[in-house]
PDB file of N, CA and C in Angstrom:
ATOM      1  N   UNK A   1     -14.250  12.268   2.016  1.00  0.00           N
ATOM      2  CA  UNK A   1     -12.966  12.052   2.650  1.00  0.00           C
ATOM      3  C   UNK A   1     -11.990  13.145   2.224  1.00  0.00           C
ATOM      4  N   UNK A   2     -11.286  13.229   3.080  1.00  0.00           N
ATOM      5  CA  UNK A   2      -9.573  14.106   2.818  1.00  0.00           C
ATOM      6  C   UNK A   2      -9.605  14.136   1.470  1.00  0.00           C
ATOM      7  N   UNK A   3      -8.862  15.068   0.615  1.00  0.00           N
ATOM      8  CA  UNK A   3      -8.401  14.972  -0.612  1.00  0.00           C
ATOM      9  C   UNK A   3      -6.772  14.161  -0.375  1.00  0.00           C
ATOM     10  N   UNK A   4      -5.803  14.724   0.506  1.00  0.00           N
ATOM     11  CA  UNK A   4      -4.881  14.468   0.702  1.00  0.00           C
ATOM     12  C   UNK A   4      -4.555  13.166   1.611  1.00  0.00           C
ATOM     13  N   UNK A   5      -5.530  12.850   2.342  1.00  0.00           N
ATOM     14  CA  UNK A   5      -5.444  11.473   3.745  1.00  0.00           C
ATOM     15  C   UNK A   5      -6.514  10.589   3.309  1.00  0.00           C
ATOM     16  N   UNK A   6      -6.540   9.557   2.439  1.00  0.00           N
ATOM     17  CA  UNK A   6      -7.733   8.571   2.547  1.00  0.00           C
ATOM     18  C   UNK A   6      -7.208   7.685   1.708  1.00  0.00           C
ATOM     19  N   UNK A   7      -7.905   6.448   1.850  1.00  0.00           N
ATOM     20  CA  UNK A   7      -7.903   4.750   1.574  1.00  0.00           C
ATOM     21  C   UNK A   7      -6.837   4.924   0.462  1.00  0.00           C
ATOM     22  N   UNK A   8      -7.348   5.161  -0.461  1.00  0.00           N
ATOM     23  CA  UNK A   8      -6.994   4.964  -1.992  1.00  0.00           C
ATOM     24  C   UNK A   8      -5.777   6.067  -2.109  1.00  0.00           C
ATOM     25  N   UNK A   9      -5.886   7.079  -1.707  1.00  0.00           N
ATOM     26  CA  UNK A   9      -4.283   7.695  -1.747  1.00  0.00           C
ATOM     27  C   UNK A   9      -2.746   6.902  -1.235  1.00  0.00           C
ATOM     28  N   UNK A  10      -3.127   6.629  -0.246  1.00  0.00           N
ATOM     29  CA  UNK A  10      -2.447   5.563   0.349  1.00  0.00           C
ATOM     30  C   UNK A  10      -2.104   4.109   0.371  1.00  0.00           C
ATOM     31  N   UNK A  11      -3.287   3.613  -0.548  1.00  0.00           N
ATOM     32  CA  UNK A  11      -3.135   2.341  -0.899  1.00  0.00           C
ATOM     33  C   UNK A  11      -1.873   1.865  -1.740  1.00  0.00           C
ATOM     34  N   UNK A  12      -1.852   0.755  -1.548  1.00  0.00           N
ATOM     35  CA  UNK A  12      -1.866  -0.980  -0.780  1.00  0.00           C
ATOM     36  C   UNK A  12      -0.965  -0.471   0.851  1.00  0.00           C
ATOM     37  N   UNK A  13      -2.295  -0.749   1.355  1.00  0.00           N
ATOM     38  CA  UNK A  13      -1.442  -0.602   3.169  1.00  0.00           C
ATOM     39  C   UNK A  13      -1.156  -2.014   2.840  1.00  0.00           C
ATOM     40  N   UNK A  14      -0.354  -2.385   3.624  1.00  0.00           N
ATOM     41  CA  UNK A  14       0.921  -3.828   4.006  1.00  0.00           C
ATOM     42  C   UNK A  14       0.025  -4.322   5.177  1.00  0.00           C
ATOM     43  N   UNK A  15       0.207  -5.102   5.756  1.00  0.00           N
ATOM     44  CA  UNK A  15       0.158  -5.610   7.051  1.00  0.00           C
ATOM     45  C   UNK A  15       0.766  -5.067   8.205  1.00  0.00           C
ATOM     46  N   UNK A  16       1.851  -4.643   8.042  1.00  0.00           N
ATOM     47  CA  UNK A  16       2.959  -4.014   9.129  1.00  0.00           C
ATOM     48  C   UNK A  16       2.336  -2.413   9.417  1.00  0.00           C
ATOM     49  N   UNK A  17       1.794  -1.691   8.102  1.00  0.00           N
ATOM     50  CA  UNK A  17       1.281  -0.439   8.279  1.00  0.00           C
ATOM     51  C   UNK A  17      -0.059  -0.779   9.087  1.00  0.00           C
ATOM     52  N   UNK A  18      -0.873  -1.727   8.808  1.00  0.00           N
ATOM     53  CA  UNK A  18      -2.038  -1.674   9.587  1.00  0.00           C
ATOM     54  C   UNK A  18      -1.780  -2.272  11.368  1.00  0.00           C
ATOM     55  N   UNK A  19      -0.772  -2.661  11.618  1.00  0.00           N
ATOM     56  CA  UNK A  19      -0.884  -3.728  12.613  1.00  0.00           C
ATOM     57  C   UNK A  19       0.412  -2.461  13.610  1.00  0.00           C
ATOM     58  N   UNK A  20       0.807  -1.572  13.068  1.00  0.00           N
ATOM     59  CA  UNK A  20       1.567  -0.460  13.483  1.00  0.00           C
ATOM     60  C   UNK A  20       0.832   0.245  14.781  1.00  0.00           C
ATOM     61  N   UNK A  21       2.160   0.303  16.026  1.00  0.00           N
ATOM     62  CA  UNK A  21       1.116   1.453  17.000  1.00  0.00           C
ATOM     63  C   UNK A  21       0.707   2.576  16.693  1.00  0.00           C
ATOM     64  N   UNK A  22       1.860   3.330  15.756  1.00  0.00           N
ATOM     65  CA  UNK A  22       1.463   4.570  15.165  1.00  0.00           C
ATOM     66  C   UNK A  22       0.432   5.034  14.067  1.00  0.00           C
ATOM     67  N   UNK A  23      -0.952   5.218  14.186  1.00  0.00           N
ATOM     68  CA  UNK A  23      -1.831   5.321  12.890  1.00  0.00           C
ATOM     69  C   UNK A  23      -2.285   6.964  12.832  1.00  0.00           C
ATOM     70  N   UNK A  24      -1.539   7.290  12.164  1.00  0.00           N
ATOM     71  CA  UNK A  24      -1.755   8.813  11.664  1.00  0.00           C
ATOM     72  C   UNK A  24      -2.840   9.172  10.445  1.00  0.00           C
ATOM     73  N   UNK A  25      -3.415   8.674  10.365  1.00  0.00           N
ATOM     74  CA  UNK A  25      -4.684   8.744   9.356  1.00  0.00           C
ATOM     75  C   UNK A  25      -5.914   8.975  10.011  1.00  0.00           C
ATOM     76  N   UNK A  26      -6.312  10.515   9.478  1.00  0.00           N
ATOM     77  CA  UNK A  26      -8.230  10.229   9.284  1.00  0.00           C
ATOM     78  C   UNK A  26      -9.143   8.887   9.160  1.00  0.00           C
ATOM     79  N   UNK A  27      -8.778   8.022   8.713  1.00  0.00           N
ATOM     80  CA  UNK A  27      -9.560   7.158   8.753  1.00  0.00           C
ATOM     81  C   UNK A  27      -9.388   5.660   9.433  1.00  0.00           C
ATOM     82  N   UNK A  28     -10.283   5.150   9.535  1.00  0.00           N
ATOM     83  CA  UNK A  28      -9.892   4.013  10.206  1.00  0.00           C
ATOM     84  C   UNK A  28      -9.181   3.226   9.587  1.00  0.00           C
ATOM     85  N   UNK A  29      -8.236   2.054  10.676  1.00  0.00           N
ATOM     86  CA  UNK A  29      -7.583   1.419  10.374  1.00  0.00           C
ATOM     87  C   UNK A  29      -8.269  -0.180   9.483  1.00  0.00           C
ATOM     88  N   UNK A  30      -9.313  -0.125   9.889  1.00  0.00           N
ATOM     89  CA  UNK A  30      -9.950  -1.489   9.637  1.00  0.00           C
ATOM     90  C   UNK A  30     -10.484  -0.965   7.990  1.00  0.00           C
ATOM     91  N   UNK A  31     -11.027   0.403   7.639  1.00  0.00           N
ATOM     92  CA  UNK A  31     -11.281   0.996   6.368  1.00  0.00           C
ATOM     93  C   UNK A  31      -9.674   0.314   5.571  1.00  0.00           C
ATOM     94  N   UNK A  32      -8.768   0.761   6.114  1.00  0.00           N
ATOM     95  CA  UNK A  32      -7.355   0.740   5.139  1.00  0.00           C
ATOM     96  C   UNK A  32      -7.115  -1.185   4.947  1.00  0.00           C
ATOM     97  N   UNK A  33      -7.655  -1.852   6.049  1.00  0.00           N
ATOM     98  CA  UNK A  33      -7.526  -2.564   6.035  1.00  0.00           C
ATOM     99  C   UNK A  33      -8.568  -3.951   4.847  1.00  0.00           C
ATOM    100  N   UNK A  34      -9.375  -3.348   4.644  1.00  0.00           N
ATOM    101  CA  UNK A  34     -10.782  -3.959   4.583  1.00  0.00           C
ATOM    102  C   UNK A  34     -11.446  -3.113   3.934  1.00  0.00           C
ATOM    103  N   UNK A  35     -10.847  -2.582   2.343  1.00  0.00           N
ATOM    104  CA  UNK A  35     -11.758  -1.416   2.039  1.00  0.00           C
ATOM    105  C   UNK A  35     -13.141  -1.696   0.986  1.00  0.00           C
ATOM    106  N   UNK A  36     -13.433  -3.292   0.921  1.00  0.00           N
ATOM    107  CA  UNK A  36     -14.508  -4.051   0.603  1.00  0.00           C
ATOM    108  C   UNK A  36     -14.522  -4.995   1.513  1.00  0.00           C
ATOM    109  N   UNK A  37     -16.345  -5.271   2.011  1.00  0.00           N
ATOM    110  CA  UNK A  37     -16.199  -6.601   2.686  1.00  0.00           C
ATOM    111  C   UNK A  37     -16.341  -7.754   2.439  1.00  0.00           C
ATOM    112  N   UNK A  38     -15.830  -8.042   1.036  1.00  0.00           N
ATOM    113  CA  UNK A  38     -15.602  -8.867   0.134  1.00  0.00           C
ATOM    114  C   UNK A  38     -14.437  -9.437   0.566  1.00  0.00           C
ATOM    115  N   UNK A  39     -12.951  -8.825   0.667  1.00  0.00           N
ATOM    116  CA  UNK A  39     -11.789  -8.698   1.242  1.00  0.00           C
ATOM    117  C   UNK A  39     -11.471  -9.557   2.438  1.00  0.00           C
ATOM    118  N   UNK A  40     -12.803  -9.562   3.526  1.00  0.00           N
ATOM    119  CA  UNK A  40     -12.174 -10.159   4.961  1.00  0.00           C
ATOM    120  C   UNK A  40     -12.176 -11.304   4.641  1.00  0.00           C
ATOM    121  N   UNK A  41     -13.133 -12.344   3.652  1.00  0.00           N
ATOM    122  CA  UNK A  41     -12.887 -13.571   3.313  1.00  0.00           C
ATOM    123  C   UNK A  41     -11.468 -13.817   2.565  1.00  0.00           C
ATOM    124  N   UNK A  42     -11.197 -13.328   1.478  1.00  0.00           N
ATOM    125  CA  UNK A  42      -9.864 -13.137   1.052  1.00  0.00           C
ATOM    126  C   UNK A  42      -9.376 -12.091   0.128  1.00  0.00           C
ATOM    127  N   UNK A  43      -7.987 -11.383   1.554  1.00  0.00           N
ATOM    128  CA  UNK A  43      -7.543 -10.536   1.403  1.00  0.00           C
ATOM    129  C   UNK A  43      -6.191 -11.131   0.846  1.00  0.00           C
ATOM    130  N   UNK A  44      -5.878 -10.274   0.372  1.00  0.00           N
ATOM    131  CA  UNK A  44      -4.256 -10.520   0.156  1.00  0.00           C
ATOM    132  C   UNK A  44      -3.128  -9.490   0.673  1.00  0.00           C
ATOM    133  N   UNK A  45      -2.759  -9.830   1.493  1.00  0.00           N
ATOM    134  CA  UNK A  45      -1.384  -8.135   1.940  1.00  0.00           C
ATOM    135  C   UNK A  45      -0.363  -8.152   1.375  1.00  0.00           C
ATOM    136  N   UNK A  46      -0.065  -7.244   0.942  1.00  0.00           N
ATOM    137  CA  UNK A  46       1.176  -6.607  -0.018  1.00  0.00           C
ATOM    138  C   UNK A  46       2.632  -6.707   0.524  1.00  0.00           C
ATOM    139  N   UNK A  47       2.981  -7.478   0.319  1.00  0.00           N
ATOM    140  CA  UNK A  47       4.471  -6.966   1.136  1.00  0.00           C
ATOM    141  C   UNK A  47       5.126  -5.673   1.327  1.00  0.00           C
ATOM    142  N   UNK A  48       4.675  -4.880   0.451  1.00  0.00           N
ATOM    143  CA  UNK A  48       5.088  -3.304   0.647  1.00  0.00           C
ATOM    144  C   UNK A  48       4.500  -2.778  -0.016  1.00  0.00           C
ATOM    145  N   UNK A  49       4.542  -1.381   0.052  1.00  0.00           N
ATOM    146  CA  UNK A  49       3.560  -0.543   0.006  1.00  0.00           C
ATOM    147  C   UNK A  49       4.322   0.107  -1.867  1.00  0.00           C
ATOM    148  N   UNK A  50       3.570   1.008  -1.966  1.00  0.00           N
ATOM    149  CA  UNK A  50       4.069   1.736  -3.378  1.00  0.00           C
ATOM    150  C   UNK A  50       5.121   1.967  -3.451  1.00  0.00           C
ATOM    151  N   UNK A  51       5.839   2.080  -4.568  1.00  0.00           N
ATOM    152  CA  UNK A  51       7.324   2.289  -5.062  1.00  0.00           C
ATOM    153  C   UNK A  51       7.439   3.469  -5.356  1.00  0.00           C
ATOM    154  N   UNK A  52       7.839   4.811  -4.277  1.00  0.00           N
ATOM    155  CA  UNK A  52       8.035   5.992  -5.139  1.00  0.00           C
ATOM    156  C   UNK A  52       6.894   6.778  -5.342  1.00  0.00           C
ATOM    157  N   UNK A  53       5.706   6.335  -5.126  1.00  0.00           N
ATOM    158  CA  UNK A  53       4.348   6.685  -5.091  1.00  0.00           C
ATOM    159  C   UNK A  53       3.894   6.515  -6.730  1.00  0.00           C
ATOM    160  N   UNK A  54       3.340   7.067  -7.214  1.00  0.00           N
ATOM    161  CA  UNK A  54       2.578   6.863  -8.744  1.00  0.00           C
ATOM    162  C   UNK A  54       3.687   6.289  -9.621  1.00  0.00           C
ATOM    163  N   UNK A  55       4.882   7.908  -9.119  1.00  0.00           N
ATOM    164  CA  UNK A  55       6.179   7.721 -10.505  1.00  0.00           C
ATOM    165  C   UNK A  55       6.702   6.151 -10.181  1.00  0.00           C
ATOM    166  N   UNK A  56       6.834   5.910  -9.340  1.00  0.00           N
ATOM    167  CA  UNK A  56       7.897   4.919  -9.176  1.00  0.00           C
ATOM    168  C   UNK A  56       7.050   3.413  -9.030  1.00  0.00           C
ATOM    169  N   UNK A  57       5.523   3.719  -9.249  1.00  0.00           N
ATOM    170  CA  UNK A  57       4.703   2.529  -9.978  1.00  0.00           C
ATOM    171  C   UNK A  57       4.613   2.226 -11.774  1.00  0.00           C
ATOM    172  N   UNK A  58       4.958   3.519 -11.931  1.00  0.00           N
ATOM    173  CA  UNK A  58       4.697   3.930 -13.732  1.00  0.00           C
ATOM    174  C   UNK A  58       6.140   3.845 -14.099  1.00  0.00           C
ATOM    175  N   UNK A  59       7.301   3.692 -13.597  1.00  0.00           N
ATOM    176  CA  UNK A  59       8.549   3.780 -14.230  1.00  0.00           C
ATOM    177  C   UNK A  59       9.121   3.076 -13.385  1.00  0.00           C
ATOM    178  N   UNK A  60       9.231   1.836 -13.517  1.00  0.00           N
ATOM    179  CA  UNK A  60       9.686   0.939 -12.393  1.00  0.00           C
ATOM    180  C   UNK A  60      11.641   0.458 -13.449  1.00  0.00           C
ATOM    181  N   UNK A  61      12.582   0.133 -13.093  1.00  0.00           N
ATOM    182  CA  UNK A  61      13.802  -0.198 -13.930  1.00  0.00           C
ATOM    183  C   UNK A  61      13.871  -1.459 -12.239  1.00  0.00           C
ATOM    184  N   UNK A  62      14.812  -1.958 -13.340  1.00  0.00           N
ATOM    185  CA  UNK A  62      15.943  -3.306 -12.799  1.00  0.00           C
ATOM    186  C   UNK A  62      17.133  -2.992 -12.487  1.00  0.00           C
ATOM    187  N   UNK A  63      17.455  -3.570 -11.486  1.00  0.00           N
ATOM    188  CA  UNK A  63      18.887  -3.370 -11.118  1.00  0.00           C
ATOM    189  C   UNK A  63      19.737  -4.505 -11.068  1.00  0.00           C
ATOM    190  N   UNK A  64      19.707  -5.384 -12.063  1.00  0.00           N
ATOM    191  CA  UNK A  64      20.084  -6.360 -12.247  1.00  0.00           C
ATOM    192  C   UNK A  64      21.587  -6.505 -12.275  1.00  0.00           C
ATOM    193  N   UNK A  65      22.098  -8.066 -12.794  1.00  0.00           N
ATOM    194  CA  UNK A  65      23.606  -7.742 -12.742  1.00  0.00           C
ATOM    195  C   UNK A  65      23.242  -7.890 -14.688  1.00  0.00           C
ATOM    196  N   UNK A  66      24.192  -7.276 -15.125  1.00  0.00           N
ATOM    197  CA  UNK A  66      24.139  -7.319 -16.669  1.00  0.00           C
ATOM    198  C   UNK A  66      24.373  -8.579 -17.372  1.00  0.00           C
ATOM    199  N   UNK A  67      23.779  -9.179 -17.825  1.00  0.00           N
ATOM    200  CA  UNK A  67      23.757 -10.580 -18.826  1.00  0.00           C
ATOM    201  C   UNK A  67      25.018 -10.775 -18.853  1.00  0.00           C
ATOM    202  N   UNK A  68      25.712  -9.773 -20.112  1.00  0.00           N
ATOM    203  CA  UNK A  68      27.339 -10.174 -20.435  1.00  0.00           C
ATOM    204  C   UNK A  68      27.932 -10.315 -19.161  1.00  0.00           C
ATOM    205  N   UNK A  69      28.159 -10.411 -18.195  1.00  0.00           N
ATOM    206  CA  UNK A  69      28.998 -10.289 -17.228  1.00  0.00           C
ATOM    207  C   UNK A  69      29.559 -11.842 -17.140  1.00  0.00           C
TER     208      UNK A  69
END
């Protein structure tokens, strides 16, 4: 596969990315969808996709309201 376009670069597709008219990927949609067929019995979809890509999985902060307040 692509170095730059495939499953696992892109992973966790959402539901909304797979079910999208627009699919700009080398690979199939049912691959992104279903990338074990272990999965079609039970999958789980992500509500969204990566945060920021790697960095913003590895350095995630809160934006909370501050305790003392």
């Amino acid at each position: 596969m692509d170095h730059d376009d495939n499953p696992l670069k892109h992973a966790p597709h959402t539901a909304a990315m797979v079910l999208a008219d627009d699919w700009r990927h080398a690979y199939a949609r049912e691959l992104a969808a279903f990338p074990l067929p272990e999965l079609r019995a039970h999958k789980y979809w992500p509500p969204v996709a990566r945060a920021d890509n790697v960095y913003g999985d590895r350095n995630l902060y809160c934006r909370c309201i501050p305790v003392g307040s």
